[in-house]
C-alpha atoms as a PDB file:
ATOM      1  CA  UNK A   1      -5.655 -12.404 -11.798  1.00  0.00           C
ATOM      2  CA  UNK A   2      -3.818 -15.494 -11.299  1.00  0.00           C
ATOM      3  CA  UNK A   3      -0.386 -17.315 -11.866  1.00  0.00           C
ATOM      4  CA  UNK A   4       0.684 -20.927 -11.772  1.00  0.00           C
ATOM      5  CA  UNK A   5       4.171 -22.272 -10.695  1.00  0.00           C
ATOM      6  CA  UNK A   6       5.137 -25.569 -11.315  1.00  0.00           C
ATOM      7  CA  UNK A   7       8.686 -26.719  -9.498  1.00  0.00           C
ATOM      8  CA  UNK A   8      11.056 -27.561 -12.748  1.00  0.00           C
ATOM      9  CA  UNK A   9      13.906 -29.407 -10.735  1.00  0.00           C
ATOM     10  CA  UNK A  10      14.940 -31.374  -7.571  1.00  0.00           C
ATOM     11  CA  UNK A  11      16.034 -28.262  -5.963  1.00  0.00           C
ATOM     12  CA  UNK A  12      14.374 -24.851  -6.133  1.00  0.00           C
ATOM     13  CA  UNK A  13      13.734 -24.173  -9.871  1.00  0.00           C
ATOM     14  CA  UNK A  14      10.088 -22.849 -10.730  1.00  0.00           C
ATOM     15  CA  UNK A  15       8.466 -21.915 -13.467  1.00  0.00           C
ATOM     16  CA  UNK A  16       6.089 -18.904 -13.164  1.00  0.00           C
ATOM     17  CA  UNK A  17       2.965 -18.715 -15.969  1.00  0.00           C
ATOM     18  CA  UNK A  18       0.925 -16.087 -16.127  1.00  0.00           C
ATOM     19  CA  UNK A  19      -2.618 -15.683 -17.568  1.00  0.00           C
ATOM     20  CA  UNK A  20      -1.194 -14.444 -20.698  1.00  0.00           C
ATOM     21  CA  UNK A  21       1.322 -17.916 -20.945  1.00  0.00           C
ATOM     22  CA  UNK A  22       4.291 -16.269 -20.777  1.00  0.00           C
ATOM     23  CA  UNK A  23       6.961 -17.478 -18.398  1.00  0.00           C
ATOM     24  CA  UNK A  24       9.251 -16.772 -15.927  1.00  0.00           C
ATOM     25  CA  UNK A  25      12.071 -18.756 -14.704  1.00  0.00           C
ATOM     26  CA  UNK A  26      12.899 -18.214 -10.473  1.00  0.00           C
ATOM     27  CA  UNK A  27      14.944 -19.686  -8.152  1.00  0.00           C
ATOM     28  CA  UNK A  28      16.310 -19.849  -5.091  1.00  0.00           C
ATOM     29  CA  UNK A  29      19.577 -17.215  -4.768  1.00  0.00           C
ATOM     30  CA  UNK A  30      21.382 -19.196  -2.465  1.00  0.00           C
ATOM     31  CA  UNK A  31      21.725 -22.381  -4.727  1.00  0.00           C
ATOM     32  CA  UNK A  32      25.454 -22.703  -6.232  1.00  0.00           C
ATOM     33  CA  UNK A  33      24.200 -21.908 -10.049  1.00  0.00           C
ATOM     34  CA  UNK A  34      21.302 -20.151 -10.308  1.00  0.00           C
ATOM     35  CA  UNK A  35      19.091 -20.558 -13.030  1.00  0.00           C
ATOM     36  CA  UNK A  36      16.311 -17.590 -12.040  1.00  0.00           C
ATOM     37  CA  UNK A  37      15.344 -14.778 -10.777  1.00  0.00           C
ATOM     38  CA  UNK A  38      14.622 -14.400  -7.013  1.00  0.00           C
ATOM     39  CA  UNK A  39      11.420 -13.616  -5.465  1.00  0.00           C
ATOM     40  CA  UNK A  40      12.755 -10.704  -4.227  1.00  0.00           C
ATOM     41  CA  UNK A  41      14.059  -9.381  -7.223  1.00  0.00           C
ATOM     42  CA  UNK A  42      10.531  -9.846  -9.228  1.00  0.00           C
ATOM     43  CA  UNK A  43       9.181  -7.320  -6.912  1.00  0.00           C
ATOM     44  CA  UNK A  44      12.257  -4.854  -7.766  1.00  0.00           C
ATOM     45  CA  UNK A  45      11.358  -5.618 -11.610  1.00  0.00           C
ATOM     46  CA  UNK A  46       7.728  -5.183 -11.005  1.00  0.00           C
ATOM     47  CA  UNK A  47       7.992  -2.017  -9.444  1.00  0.00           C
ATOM     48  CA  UNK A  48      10.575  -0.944 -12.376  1.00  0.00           C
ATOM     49  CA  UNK A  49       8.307  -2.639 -15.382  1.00  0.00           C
ATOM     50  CA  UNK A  50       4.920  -0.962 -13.972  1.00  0.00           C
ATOM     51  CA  UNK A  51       6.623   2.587 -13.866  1.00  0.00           C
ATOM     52  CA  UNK A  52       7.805   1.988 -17.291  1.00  0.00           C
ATOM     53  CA  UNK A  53       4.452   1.072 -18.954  1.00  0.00           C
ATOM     54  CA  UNK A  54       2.817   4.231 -17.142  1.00  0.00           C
ATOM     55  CA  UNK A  55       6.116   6.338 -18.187  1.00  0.00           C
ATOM     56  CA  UNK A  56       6.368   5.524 -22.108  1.00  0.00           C
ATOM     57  CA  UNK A  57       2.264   5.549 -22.597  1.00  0.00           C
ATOM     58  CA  UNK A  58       2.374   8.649 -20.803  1.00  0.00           C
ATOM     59  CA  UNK A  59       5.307  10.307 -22.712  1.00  0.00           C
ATOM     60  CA  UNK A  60       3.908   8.784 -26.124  1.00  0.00           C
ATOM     61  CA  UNK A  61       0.438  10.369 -26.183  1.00  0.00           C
ATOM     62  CA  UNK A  62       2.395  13.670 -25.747  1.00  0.00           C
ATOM     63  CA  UNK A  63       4.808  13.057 -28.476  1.00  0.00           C
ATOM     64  CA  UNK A  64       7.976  12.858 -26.554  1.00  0.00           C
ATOM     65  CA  UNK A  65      10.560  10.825 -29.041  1.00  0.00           C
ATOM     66  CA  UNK A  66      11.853   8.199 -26.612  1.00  0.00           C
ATOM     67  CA  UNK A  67      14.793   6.598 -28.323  1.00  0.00           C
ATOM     68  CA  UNK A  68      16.119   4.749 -25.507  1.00  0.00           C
ATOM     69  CA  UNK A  69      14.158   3.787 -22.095  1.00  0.00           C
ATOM     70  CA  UNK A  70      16.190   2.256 -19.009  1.00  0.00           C
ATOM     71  CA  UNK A  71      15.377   1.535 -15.350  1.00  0.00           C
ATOM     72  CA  UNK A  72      17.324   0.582 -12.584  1.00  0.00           C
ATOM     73  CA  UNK A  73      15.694  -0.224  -9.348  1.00  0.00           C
ATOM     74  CA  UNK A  74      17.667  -0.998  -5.770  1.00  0.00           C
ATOM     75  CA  UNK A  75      15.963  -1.724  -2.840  1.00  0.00           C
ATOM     76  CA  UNK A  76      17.283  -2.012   1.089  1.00  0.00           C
ATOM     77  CA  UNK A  77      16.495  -4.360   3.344  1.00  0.00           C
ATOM     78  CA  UNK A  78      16.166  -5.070   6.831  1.00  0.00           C
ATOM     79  CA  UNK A  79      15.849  -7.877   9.082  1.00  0.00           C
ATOM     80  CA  UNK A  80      12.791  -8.796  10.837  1.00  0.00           C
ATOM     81  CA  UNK A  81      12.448 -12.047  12.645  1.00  0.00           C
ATOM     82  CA  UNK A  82      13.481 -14.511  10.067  1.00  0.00           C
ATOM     83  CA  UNK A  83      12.181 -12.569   6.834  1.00  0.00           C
ATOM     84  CA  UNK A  84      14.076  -9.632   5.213  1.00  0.00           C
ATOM     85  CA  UNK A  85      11.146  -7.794   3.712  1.00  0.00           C
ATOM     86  CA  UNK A  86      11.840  -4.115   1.963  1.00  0.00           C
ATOM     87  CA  UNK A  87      12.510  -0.624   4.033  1.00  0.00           C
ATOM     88  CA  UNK A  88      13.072   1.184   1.024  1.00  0.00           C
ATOM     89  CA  UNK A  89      13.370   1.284  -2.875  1.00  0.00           C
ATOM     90  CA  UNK A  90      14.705   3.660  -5.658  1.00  0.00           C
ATOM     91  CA  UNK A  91      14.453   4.196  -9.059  1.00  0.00           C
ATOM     92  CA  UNK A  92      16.185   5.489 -11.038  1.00  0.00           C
ATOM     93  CA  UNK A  93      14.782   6.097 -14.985  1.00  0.00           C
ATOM     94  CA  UNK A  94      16.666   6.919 -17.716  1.00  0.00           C
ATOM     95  CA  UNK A  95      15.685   8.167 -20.838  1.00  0.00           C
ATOM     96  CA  UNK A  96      17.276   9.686 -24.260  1.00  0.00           C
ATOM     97  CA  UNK A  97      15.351  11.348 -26.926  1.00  0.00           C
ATOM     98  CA  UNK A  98      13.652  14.216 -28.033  1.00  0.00           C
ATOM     99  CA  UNK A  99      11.970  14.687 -24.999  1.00  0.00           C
ATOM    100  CA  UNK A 100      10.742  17.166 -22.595  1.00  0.00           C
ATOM    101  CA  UNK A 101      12.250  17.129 -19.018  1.00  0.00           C
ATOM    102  CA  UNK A 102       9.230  18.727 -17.398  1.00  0.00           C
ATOM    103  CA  UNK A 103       6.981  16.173 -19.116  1.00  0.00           C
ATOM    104  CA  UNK A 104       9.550  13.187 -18.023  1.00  0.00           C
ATOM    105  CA  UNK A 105       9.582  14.023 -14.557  1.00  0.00           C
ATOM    106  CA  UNK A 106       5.857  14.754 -14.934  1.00  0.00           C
ATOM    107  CA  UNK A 107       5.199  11.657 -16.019  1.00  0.00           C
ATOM    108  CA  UNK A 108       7.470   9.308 -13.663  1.00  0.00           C
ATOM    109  CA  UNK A 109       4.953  11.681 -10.521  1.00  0.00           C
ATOM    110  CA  UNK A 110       2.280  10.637 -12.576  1.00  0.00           C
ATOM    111  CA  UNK A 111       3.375   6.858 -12.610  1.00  0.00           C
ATOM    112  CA  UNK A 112       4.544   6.573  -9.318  1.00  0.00           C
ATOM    113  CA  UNK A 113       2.297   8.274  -6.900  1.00  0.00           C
ATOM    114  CA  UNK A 114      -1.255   7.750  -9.210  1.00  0.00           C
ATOM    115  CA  UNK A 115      -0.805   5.100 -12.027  1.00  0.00           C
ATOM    116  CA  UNK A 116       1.384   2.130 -10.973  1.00  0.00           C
ATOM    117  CA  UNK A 117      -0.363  -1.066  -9.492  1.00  0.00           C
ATOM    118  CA  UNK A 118       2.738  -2.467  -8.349  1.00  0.00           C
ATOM    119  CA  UNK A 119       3.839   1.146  -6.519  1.00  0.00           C
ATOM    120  CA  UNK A 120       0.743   1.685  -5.046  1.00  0.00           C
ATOM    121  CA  UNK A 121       0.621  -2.065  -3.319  1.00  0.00           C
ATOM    122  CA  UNK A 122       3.368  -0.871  -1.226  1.00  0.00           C
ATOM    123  CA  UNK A 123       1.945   2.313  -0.149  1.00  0.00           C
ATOM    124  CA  UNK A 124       1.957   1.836   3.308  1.00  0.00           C
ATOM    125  CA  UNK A 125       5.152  -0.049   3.950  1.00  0.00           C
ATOM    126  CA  UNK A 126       7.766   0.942   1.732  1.00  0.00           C
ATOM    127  CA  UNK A 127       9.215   4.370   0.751  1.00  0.00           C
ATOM    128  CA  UNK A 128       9.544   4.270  -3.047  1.00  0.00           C
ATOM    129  CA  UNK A 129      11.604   7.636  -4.261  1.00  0.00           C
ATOM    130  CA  UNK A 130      11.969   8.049  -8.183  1.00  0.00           C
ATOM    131  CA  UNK A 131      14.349  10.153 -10.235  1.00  0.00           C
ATOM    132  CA  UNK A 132      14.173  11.098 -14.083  1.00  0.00           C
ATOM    133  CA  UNK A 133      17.496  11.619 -15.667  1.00  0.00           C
ATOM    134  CA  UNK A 134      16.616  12.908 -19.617  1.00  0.00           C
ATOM    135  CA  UNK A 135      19.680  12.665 -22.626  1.00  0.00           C
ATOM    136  CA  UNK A 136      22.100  12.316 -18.958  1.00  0.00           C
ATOM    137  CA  UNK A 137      20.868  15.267 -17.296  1.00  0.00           C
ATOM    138  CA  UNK A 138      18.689  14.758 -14.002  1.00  0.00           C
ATOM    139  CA  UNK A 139      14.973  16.048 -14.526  1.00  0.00           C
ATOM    140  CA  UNK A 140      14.757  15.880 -10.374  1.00  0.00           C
ATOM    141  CA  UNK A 141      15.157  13.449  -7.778  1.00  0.00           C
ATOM    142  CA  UNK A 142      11.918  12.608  -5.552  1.00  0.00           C
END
């Protein structure tokens, strides 16, 4: 796999490509207007896109009627040296449909801890925990 950036400004301001040609605007989140997404926060969306692939695929070949699909991801850091890397991230999915609650939370295990590139590249230094809330009710928290 590979990825090009190409610096769109005097300042910060890149422009992400992937091999598919899509783009993705990032910047620096210290710079008075912003006009991206920080580094940081593309591994918080990764983390929260993967799941959701793995989640609605999953959900999909067993029916479930997903008529809404939402993710929030937060993530804590800590200071180490000069770098802030991740201790920590959470996810929170929510869904509302026709659908199962023992085959959502099923699904975000299955996602999470087996399916998800992005989750699994952080196996050994950050935590991620996962809860499934289904039509506003919590499946279960992990």
């Amino acid at each position: 796999m590979k990825i090009t950036l190409e610096r769109k400004n005097s300042e910060y301001l890149l422009e992400a490509k992937g091999a598919s040609g899509n783009t993705v605007m990032i910047d620096h989140s210290g710079m008075e207007v912003v006009q991206g997404v920080s580094p940081m926060e593309l591994l918080l969306m990764g983390v929260g896109s993967c799941s959701a692939i793995d989640i609605i695929s999953i959900l999909k070949k067993q029916r479930q009627e997903i008529t809404s699909y939402k993710v929030e991801v937060t993530g804590e850091r800590y200071e180490i040296d000069d770098a802030k890397p991740y201790k920590n991230m959470h996810t929170i999915v929510y869904l509302e449909g026709d659908i199962d609650p023992d085959k959502a939370q099923k699904a975000a295990t299955l996602s999470f801890e087996k399916y998800c590139s992005v989750s699994k590249s952080f196996d050994n230094c950050i935590t991620i925990t996962y809860e499934v809330q289904v039509n506003g009710n919590a499946a279960c928290k992990i």
